[in-house]
Protein backbone atom coordinates (compact mmCIF):
# COMPACT_ATOMS: atom_id res chain seq x y z
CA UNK A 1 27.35 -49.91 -34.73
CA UNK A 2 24.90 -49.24 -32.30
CA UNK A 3 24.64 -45.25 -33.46
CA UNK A 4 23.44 -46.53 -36.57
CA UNK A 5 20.59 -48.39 -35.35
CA UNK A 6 19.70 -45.62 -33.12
CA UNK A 7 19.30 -44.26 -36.71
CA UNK A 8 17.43 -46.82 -38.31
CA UNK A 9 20.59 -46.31 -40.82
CA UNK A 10 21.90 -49.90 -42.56
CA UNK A 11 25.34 -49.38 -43.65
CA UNK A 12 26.77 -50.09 -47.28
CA UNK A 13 30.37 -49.54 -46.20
CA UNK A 14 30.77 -49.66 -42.06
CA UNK A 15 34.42 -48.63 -42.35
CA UNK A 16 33.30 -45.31 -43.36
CA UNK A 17 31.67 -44.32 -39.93
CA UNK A 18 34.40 -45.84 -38.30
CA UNK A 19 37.14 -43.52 -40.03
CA UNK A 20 34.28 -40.84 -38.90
CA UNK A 21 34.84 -40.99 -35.20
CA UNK A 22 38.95 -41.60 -35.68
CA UNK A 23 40.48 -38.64 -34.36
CA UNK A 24 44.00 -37.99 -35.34
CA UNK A 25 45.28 -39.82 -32.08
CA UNK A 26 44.21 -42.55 -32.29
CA UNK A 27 44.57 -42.79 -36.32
CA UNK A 28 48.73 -42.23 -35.37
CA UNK A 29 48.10 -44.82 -32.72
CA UNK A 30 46.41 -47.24 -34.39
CA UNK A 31 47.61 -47.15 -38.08
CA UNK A 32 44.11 -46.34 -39.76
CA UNK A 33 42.80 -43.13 -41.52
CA UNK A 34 41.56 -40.23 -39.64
CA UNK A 35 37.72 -38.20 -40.09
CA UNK A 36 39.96 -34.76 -41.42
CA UNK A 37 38.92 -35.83 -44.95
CA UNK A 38 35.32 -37.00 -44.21
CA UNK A 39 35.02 -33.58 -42.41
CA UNK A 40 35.83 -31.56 -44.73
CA UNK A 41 33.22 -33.31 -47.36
CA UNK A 42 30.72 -32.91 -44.50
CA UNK A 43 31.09 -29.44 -44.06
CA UNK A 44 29.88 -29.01 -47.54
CA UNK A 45 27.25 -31.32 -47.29
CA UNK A 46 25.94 -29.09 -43.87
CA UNK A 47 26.30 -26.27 -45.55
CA UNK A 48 24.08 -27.54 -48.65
CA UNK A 49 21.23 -28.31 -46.74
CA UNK A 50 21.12 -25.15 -44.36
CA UNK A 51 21.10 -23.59 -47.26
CA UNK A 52 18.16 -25.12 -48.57
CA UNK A 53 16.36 -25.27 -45.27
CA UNK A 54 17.15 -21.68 -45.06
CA UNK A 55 15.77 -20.60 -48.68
CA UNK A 56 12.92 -23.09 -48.35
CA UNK A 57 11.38 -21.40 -45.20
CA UNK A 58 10.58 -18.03 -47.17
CA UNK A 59 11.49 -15.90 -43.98
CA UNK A 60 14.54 -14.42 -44.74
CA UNK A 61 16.29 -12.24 -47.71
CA UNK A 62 19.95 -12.83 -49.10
CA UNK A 63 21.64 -11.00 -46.38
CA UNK A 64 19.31 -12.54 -43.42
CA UNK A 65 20.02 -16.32 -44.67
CA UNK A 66 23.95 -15.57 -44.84
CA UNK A 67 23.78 -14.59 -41.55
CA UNK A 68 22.07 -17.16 -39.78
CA UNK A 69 23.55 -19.76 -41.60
CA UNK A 70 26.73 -18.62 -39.96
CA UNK A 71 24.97 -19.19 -36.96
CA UNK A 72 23.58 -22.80 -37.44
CA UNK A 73 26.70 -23.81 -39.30
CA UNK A 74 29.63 -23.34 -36.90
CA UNK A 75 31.48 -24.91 -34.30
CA UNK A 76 29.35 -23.70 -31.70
CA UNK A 77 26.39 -25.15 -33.79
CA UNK A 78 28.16 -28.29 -34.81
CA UNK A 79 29.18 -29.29 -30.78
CA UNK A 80 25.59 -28.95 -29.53
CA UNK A 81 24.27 -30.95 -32.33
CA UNK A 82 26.93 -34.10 -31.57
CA UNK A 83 26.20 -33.59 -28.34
CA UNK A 84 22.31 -33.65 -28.65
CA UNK A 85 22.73 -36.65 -31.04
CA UNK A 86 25.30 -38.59 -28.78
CA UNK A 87 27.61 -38.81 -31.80
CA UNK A 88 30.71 -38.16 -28.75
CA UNK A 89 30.14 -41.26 -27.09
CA UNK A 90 31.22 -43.30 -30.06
CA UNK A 91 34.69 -41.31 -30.43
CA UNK A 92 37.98 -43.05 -30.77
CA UNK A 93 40.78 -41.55 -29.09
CA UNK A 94 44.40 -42.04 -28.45
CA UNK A 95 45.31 -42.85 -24.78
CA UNK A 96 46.54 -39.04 -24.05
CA UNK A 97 43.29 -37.62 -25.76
CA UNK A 98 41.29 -39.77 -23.77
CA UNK A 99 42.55 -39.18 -20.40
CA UNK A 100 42.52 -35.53 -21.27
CA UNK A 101 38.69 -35.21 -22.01
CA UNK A 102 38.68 -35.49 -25.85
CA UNK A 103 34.84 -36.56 -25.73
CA UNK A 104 33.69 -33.39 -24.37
CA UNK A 105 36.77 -31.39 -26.22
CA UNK A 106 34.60 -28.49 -28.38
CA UNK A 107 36.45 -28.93 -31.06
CA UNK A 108 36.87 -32.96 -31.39
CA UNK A 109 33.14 -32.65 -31.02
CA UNK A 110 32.21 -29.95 -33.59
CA UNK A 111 34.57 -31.78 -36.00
CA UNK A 112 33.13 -35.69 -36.06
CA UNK A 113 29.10 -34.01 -36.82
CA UNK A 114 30.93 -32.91 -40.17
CA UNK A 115 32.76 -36.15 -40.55
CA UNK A 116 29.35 -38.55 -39.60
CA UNK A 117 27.45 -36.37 -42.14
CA UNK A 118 30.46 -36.72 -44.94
CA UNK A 119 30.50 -40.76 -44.40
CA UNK A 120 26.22 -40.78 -44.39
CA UNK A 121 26.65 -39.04 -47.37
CA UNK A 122 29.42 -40.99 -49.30
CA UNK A 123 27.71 -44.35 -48.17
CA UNK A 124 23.85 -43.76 -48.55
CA UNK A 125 23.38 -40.60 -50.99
CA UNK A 126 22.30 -36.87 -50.39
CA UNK A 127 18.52 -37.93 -50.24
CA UNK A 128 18.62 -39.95 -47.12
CA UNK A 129 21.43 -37.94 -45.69
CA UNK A 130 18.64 -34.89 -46.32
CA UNK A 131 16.37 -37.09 -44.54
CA UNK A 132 18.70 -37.29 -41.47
CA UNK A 133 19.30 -33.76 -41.43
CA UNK A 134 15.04 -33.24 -41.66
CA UNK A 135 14.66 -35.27 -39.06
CA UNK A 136 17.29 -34.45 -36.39
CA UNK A 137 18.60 -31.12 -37.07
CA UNK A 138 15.62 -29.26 -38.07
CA UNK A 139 13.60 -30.15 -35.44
CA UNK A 140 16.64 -28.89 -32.78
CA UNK A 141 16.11 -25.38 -34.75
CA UNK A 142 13.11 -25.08 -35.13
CA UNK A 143 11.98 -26.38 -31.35
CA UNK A 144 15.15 -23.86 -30.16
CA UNK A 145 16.51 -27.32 -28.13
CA UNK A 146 20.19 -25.86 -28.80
CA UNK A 147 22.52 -22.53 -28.44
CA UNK A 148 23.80 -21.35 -31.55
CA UNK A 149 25.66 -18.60 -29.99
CA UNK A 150 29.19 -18.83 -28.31
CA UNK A 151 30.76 -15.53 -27.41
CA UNK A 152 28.40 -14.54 -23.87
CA UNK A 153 31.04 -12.92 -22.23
CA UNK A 154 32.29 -10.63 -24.90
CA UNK A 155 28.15 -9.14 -24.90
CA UNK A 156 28.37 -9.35 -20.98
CA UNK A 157 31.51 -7.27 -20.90
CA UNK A 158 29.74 -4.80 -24.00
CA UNK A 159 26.92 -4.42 -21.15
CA UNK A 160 28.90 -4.28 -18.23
CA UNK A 161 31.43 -1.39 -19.59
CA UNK A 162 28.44 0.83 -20.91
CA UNK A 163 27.79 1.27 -17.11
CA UNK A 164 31.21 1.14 -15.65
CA UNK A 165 30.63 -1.89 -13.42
CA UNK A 166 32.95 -4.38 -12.37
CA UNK A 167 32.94 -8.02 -13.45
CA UNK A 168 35.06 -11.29 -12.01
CA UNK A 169 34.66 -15.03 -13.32
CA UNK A 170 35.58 -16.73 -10.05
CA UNK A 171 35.77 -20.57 -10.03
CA UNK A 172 33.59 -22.43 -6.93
CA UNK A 173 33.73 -25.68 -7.53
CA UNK A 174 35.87 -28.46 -9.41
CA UNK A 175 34.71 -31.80 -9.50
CA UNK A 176 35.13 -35.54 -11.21
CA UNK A 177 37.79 -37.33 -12.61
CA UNK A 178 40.52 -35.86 -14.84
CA UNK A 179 39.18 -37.23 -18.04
CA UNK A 180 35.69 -36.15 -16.82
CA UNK A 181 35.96 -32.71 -15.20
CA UNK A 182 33.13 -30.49 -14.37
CA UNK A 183 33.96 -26.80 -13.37
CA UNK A 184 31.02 -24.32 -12.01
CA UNK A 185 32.06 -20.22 -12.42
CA UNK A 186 30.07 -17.48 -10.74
CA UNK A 187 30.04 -14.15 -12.92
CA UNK A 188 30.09 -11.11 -9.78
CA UNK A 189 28.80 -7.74 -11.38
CA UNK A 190 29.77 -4.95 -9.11
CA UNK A 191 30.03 -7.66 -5.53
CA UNK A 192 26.53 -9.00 -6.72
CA UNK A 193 26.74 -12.81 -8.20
CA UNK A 194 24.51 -12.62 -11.32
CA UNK A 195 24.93 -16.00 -12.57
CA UNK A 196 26.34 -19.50 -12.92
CA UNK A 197 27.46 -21.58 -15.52
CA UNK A 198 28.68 -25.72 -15.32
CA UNK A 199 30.61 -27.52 -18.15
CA UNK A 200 33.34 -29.51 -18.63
CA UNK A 201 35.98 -26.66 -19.21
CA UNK A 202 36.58 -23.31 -17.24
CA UNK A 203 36.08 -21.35 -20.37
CA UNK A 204 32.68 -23.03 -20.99
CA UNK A 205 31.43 -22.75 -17.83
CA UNK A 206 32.33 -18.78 -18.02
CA UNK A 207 30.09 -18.68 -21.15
CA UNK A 208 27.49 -20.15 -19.23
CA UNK A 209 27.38 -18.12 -16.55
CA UNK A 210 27.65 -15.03 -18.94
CA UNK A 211 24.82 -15.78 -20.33
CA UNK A 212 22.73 -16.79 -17.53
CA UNK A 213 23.39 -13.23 -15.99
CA UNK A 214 22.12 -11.79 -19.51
CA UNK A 215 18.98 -13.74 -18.94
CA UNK A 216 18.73 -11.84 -15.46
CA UNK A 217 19.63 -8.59 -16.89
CA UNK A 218 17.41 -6.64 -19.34
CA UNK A 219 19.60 -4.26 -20.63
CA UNK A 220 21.85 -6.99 -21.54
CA UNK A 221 19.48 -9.20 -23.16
CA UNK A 222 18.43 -6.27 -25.42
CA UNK A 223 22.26 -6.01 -26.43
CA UNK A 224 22.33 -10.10 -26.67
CA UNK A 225 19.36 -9.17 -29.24
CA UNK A 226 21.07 -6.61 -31.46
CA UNK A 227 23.85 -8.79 -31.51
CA UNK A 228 21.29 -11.89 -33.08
CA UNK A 229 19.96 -9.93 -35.69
């Protein structure tokens, strides 16, 4: 598997990452197992070492790590780093699933980081599935390469309804094929456009733009702030 080399990872058992990027469609398609199980063994295994990582870096108290840790260990966190890796582009899906965008799907995404890190773990051990983590996680936290926040719009609307403005999400453009959409969504404040947001769903792309009008807006960011710590 070509992910693997990317990796400098050599397999024991190569059936186990290939039951890691089986989504249920194509598993009922296809007669073989799923990743549910593997993902639910990496879970644990993610949440092990953030944990560590966490209590390692002597920053934070009890109540601090539990909180960021919900952060850096969610779906939110878990799609950017499959994305960031490239773990999507090695997803098996049944026909429907495929056709209907299941590589860019949040949650297909978010789920096959868990099962990848579940099969590194049953096939080469906790110390070089440590390593991975080390080496390609950390360095996405620590470098702030990815957004570990996923509710923009709900702070937007916090900021907007302190000062009684409007706010509209209106859609501008809608392009590529039907497997491979791309929408763009303007966020208007009050008439004014404050910001735009691309991705491969509308809801996305109204995240996007949420929070590039928080970036514009200083009020907002302070709130965006409060809501981080």
């Amino acid at each position: 598997m070509e992910l693997l080399n990317k990796f400098k990872i050599k397999p024991n058992d190569i059936s186990l990452y290939e039951t890691a990027f089986s989504h249920t469609s194509y598993s009922n398609e296809n007669g073989v197992k799923s990743y549910e199980r593997l993902e639910f063994l990496g879970d644990a295994v993610l949440e092990l070492l953030m944990s560590e990582f966490l209590y390692k870096s002597n920053k934070y108290d009890e109540g601090e790590m539990t909180k960021i840790r919900a952060h850096y260990v969610c779906e939110t966190a878990n799609y950017e780093y499959s994305i960031k890796l490239g773990l999507n582009e090695y997803l098996k899906l049944g026909k429907g699933e495929e056709e209907n965008g299941g590589k860019y799907r949040k949650a297909i995404v978010s789920d096959i980081f868990e099962s990848f890190l579940g099969a590194l773990y049953l096939d080469q051990g906790l110390a070089t599935t440590k390593k991975f983590f080390n080496d390609y996680i950390v360095p996405l936290i620590e470098n702030h390469e990815i957004d570990f926040f996923d509710d923009y719009k709900s702070i937007l609307q916090e900021f907007v309804q302190t000062d009684k403005k409007s706010l509209e999400y209106k859609l501008i453009n809608e392009e590529g094929p039907s497997h491979n959409k791309k929408f763009t969504v303007e966020v208007i404040i009050d008439g004014i456009v404050y910001g735009h947001g691309t991705s491969h769903s509308k809801k996305s792309a109204e995240q996007a733009a949420a929070k590039d009008a928080l970036k514009k807006a200083q009020k907002g960011r302070l709130i965006w702030e409060e809501h981080m710590k």
